[in-house]
C-alpha atoms as a PDB file:
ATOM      1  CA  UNK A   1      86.328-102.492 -51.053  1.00  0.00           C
ATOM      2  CA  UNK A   2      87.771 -99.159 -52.465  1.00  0.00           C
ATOM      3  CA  UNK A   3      86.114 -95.798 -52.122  1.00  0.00           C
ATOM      4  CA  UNK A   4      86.877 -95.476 -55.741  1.00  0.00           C
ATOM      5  CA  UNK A   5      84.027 -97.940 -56.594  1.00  0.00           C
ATOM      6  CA  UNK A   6      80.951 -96.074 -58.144  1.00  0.00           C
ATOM      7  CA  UNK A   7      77.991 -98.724 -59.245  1.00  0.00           C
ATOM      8  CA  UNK A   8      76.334 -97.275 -62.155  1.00  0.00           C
ATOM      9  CA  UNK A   9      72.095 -97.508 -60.635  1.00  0.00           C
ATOM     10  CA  UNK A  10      69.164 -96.399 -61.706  1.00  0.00           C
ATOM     11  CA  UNK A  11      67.358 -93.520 -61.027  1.00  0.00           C
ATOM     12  CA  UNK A  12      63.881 -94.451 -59.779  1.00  0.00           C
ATOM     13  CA  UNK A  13      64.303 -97.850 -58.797  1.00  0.00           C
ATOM     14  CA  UNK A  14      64.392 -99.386 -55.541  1.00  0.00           C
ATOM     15  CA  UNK A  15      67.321-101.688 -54.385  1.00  0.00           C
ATOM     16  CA  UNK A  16      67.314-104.306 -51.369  1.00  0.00           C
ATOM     17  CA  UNK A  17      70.666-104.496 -49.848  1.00  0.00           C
ATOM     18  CA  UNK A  18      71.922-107.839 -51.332  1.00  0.00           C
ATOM     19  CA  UNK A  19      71.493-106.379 -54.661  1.00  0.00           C
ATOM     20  CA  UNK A  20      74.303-104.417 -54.186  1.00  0.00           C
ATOM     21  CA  UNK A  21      77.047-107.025 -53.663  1.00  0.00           C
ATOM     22  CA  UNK A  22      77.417-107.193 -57.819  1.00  0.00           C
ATOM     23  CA  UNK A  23      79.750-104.140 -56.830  1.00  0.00           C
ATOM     24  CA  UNK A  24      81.334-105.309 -53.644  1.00  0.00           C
ATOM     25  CA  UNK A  25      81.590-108.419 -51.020  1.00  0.00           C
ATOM     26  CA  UNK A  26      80.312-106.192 -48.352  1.00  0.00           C
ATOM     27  CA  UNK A  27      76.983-104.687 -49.084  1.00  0.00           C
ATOM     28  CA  UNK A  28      75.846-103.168 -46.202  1.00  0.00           C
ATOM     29  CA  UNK A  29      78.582-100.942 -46.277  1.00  0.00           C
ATOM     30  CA  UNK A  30      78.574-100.449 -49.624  1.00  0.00           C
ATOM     31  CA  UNK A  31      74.723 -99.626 -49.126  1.00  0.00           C
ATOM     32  CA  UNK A  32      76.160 -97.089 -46.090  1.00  0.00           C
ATOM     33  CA  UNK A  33      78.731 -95.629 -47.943  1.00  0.00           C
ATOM     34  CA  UNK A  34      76.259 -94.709 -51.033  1.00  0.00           C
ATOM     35  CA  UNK A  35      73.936 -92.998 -48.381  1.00  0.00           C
ATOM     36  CA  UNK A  36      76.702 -90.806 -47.076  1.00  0.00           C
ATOM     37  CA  UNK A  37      77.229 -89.768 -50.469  1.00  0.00           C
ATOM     38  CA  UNK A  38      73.668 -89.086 -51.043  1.00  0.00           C
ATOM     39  CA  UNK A  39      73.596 -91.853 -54.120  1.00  0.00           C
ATOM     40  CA  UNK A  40      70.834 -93.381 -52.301  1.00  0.00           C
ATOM     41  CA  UNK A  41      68.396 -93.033 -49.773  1.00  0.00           C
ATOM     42  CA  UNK A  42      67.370 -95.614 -46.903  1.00  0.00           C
ATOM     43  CA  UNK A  43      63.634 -96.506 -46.733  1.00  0.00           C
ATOM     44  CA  UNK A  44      63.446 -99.715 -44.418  1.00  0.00           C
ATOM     45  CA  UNK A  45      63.660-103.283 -44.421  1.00  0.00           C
ATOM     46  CA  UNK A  46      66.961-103.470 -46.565  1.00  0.00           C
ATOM     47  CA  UNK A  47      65.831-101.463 -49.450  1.00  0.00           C
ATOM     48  CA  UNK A  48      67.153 -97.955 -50.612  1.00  0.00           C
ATOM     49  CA  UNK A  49      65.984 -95.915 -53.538  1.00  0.00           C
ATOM     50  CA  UNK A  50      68.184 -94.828 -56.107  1.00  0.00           C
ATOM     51  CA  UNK A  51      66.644 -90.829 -56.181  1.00  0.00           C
ATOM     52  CA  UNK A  52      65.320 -89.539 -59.319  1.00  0.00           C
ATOM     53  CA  UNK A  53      65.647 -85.758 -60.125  1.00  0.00           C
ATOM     54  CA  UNK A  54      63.021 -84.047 -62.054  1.00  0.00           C
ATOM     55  CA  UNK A  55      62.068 -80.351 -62.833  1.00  0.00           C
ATOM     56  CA  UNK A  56      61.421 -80.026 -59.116  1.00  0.00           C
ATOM     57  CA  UNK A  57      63.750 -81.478 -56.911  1.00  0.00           C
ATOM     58  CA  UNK A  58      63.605 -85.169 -56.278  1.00  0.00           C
ATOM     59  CA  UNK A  59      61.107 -87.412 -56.832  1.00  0.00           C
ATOM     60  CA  UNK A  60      60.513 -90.251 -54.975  1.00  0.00           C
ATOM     61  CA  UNK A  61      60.210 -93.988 -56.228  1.00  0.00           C
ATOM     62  CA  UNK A  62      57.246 -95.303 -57.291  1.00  0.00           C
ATOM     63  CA  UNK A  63      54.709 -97.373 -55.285  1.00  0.00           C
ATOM     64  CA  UNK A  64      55.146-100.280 -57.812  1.00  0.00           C
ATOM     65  CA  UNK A  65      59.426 -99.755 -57.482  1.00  0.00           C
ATOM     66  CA  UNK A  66      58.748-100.081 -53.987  1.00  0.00           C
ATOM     67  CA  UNK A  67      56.904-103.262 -53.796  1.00  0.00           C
ATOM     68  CA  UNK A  68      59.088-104.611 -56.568  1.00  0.00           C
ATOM     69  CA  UNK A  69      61.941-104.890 -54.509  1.00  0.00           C
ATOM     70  CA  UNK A  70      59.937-105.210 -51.377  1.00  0.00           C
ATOM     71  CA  UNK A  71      58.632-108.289 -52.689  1.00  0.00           C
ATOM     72  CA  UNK A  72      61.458-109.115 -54.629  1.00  0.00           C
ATOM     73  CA  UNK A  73      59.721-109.995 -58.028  1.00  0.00           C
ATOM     74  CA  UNK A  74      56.987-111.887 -57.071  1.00  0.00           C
ATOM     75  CA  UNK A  75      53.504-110.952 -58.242  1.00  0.00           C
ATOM     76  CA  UNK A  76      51.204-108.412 -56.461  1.00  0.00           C
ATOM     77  CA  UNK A  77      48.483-105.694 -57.456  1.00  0.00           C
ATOM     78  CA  UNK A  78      47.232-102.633 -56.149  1.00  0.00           C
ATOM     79  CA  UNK A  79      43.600-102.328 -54.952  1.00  0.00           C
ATOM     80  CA  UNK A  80      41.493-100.466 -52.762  1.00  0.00           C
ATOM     81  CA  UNK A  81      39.572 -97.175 -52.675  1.00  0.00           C
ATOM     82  CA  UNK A  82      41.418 -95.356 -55.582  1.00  0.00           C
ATOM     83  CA  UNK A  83      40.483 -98.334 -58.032  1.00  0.00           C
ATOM     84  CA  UNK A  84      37.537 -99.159 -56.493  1.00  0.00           C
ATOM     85  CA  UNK A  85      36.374 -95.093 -56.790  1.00  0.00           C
ATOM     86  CA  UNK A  86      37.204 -95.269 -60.329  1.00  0.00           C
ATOM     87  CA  UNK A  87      34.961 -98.062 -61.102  1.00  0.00           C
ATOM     88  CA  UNK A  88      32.069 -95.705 -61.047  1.00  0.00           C
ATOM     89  CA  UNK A  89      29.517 -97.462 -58.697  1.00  0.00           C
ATOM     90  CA  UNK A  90      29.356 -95.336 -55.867  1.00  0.00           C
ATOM     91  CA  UNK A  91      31.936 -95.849 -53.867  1.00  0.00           C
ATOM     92  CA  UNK A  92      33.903 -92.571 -52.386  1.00  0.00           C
ATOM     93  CA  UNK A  93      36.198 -94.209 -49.640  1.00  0.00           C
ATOM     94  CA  UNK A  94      39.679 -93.429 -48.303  1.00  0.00           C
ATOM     95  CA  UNK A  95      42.214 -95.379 -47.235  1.00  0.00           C
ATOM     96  CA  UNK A  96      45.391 -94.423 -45.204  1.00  0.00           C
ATOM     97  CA  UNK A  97      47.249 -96.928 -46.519  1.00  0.00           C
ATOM     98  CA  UNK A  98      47.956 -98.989 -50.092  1.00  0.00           C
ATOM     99  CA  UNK A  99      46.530-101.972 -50.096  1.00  0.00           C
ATOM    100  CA  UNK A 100      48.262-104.702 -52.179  1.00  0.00           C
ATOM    101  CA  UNK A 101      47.328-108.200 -52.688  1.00  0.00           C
ATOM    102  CA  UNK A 102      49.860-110.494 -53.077  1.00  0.00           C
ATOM    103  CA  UNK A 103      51.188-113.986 -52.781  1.00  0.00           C
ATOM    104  CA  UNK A 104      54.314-113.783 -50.547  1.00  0.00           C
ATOM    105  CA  UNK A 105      53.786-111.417 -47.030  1.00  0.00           C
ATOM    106  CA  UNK A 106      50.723-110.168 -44.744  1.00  0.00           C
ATOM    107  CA  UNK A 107      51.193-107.000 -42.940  1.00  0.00           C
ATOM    108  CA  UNK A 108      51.471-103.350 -42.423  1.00  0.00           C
ATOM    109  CA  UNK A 109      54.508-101.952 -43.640  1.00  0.00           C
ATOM    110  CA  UNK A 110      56.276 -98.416 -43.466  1.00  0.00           C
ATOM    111  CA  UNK A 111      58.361 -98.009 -46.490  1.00  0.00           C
ATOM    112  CA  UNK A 112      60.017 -94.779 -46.414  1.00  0.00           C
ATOM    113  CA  UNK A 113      57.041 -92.287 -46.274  1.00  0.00           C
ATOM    114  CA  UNK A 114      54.579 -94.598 -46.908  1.00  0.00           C
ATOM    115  CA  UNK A 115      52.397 -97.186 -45.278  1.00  0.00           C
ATOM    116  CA  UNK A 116      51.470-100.440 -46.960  1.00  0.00           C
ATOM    117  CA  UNK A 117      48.650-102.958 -46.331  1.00  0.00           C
ATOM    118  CA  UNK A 118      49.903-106.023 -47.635  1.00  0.00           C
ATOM    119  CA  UNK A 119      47.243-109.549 -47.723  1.00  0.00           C
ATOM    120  CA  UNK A 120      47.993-112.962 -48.711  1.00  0.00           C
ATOM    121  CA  UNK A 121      44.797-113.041 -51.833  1.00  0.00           C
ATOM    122  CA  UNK A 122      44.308-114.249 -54.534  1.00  0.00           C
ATOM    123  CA  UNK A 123      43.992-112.147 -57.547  1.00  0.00           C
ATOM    124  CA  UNK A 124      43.969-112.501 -61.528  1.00  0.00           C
ATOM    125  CA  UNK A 125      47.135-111.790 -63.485  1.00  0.00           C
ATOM    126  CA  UNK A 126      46.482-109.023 -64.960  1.00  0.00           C
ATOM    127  CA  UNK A 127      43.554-108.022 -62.923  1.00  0.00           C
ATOM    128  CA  UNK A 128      40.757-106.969 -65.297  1.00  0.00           C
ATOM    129  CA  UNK A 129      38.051-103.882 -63.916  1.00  0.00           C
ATOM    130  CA  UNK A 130      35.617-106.740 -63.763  1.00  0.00           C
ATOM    131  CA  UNK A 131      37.918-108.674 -60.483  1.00  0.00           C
ATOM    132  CA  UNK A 132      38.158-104.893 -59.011  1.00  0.00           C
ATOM    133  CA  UNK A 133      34.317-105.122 -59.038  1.00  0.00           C
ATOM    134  CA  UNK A 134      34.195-108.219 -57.440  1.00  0.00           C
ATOM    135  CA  UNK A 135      37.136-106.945 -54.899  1.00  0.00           C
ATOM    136  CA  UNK A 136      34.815-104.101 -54.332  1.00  0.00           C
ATOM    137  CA  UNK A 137      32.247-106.299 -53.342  1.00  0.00           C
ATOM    138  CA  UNK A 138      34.111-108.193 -50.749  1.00  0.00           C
ATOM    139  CA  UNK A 139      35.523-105.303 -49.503  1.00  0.00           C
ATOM    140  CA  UNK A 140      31.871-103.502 -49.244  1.00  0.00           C
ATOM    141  CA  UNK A 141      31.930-104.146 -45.404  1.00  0.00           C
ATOM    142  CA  UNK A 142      35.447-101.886 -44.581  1.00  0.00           C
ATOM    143  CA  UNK A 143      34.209 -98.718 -47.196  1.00  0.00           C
ATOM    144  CA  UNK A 144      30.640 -99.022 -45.500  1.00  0.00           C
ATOM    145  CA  UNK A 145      28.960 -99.402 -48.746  1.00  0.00           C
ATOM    146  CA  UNK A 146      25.571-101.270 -49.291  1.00  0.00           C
ATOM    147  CA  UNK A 147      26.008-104.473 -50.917  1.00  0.00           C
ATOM    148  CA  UNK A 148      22.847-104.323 -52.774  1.00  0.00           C
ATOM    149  CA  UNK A 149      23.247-100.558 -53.195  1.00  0.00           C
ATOM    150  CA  UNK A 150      26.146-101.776 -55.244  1.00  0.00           C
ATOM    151  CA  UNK A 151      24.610-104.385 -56.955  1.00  0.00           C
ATOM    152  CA  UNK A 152      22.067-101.511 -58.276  1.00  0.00           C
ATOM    153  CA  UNK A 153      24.543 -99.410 -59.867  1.00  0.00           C
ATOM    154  CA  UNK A 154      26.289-102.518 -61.432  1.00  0.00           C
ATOM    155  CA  UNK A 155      23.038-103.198 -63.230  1.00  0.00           C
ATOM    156  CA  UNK A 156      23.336 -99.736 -64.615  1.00  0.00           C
ATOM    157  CA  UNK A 157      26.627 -99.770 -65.370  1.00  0.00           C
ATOM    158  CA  UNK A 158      25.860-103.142 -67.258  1.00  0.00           C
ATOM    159  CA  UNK A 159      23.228-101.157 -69.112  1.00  0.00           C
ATOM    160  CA  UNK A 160      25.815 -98.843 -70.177  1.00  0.00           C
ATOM    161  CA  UNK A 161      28.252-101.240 -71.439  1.00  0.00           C
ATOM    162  CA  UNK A 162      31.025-100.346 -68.525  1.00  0.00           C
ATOM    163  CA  UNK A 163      31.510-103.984 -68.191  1.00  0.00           C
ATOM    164  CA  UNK A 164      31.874-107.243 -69.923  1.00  0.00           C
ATOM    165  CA  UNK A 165      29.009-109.565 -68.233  1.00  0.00           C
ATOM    166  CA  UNK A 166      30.484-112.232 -69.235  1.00  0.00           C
ATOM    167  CA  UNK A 167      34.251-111.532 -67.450  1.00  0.00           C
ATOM    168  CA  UNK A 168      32.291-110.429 -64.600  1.00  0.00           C
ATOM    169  CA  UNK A 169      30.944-113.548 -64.070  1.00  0.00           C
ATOM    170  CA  UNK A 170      33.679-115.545 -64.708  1.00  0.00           C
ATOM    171  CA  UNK A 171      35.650-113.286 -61.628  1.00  0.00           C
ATOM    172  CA  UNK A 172      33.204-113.493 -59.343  1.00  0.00           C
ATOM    173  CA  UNK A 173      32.982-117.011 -59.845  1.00  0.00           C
ATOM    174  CA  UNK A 174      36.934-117.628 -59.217  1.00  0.00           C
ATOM    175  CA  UNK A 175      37.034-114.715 -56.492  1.00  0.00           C
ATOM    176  CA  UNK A 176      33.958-113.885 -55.133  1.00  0.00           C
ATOM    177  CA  UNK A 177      32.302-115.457 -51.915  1.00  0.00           C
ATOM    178  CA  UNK A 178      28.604-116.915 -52.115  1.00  0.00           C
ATOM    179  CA  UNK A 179      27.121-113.640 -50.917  1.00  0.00           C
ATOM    180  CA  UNK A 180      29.341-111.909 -53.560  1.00  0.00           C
ATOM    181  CA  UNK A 181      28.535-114.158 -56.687  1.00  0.00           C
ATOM    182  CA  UNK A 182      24.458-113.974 -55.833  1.00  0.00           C
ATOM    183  CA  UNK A 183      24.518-110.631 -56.315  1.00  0.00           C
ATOM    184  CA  UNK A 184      26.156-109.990 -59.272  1.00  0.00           C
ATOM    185  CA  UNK A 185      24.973-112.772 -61.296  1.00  0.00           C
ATOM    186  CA  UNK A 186      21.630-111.025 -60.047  1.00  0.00           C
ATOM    187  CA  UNK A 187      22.875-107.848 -61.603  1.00  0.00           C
ATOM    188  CA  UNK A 188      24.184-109.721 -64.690  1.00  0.00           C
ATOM    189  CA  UNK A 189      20.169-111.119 -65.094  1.00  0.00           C
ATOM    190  CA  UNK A 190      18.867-107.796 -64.697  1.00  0.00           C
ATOM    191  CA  UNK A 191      20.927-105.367 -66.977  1.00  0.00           C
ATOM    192  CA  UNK A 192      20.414-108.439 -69.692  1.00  0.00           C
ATOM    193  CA  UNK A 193      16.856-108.231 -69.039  1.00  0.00           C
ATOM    194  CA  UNK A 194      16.547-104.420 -69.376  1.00  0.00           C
ATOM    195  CA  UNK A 195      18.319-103.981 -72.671  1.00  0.00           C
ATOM    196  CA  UNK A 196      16.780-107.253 -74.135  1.00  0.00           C
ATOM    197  CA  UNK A 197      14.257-105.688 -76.365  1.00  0.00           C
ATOM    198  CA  UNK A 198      10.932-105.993 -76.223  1.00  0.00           C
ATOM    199  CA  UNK A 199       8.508-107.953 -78.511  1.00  0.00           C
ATOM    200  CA  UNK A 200       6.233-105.644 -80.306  1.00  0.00           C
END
């Protein structure tokens, strides 16, 4: 393949190896030849990122460009104590890695900088803040977080309107173990009961 061959890629996105061969029979050196010339930049595992340049220097690819390629195309989500956090129940852990559901590979994973958790569940497409709730719940156990200390601040958040009861249910239902669907149908009840109003 001649030197002379430049393949026009995209800044930002992440490339496995065999992508490459719409510019030449031989990818890997293809793929070796663009790192020399600093077009892209080896992560692991086959895939290279195409580096975007910003204000600042370069910025790296994006979790999702990562797992896009990693995965090649097949569906996953990001959970786990960042979305979990946001929910607003109480939970405040920290995880060292991304955790990402999805339905192809199980594993721990170091992609370029970064470490991935990767798990074989099952999740909703898209996944709704009701199924991070109930992902919060099964995952009480690893971000020591009491269960029914949960269940208490979903029956406020209820109460507020933060969630749709009736979504809620319907995730737990598909998702949830037995433990995990007791108590939030049990929070459902309650938040219903305590802005049903009262007979004069």
């Amino acid at each position: 393949m001649p030197a002379t061959v430049h393949p026009v890629l995209e800044p930002g996105r992440v490339y496995r190896t065999k992508e490459l061969a719409t510019w030449g029979a031989n990818a890997p050196r293809l793929a070796r030849r663009l790192v020399g010339e600093g077009v892209l930049v080896p992560l692991a595992h086959g895939l290279y990122a195409c580096p975007k340049r910003g204000r600042f220097g370069v910025v790296a690819p994006s979790d999702e460009a990562i797992m896009k390629a990693f995965l090649e195309g097949s569906p996953f989500v990001f959970t786990g104590p960042d979305r979990w956090n946001a929910l607003g129940l109480g939970s405040t852990a920290v995880f060292a890695s991304a955790l990402v559901y999805n339905t192809k590979r199980s594993g721990r994973f170091e992609l370029g900088s970064r470490t991935f958790e990767l798990r074989r569940v099952a999740f909703p497409q898209p996944p709704t803040p009701e199924w991070f709730v109930v992902d919060l719940f099964e995952n009480a156990g690893s971000v020591s977080a009491s269960p029914t200390m949960l269940a208490h601040a979903l029956t406020r958040a209820l109460g507020r309107g933060a969630f749709d009861s009736k979504r809620l249910g319907e995730m737990s239902d598909r998702f949830g173990r037995q433990s995990t669907r007791a108590l939030i149908h049990d929070a459902i009840r309650a938040a219903l009961h305590e802005i049903r109003p009262r007979r004069p």
